[in-house]
Protein backbone atom coordinates (compact mmCIF):
# COMPACT_ATOMS: atom_id res chain seq x y z
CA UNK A 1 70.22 43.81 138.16
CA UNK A 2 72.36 42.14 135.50
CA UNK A 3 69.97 43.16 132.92
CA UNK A 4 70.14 47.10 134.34
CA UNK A 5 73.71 46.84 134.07
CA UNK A 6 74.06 45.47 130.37
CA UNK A 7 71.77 48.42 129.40
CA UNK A 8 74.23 51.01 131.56
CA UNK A 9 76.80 49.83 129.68
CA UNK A 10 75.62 50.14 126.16
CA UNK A 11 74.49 53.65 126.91
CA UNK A 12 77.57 55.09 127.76
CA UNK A 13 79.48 52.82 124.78
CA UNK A 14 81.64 50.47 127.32
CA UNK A 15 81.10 46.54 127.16
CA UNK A 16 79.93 45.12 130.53
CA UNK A 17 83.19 43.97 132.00
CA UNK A 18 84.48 47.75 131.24
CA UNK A 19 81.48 49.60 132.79
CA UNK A 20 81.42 47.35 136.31
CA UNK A 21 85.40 48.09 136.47
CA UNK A 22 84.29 51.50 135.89
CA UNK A 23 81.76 51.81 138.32
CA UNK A 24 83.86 50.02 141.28
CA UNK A 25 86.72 52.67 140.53
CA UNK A 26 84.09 55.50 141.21
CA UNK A 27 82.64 53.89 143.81
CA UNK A 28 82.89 56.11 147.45
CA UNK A 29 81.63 53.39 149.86
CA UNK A 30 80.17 49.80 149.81
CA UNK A 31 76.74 48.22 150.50
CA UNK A 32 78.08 45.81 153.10
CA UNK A 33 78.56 46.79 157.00
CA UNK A 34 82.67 46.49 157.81
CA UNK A 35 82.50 48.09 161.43
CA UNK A 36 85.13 45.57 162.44
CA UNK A 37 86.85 43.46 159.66
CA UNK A 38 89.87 41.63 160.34
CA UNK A 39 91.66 41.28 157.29
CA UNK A 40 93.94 38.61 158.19
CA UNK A 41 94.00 35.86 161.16
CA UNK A 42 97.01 33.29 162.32
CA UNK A 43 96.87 29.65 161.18
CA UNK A 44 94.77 28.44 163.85
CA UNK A 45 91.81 31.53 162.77
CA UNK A 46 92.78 33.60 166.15
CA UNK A 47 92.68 37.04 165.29
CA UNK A 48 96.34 38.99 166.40
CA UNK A 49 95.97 42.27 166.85
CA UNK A 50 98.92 43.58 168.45
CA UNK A 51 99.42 46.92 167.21
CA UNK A 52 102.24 46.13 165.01
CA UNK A 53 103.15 47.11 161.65
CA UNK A 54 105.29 45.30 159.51
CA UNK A 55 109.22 44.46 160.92
């Protein structure tokens, strides 16, 4: 895969750093399953999900 992306990159005239950015940017979705992520927990790891927004 690294190799695959190198060669994307020269083709369209962007170094490799500039052509992932690039393709993250246009990206619509991701590979991984999220159904349910919690994006942040409380000290102790417990999950608070009150409903709340920010006070």
């Amino acid at each position: 895969m690294d190799e695959e992306i190198g060669e994307e990159a020269d083709k369209h005239g962007m170094t490799y750093s500039q052509y992932v950015r690039q393709a993250l940017r246009e990206s619509m979705g991701t590979p991984f399953e999220c159904d349910d992520a919690v994006l942040c927990v409380d000290e102790n790891g417990q999950n608070q999900r009150n409903g709340k927004g920010a006070v």
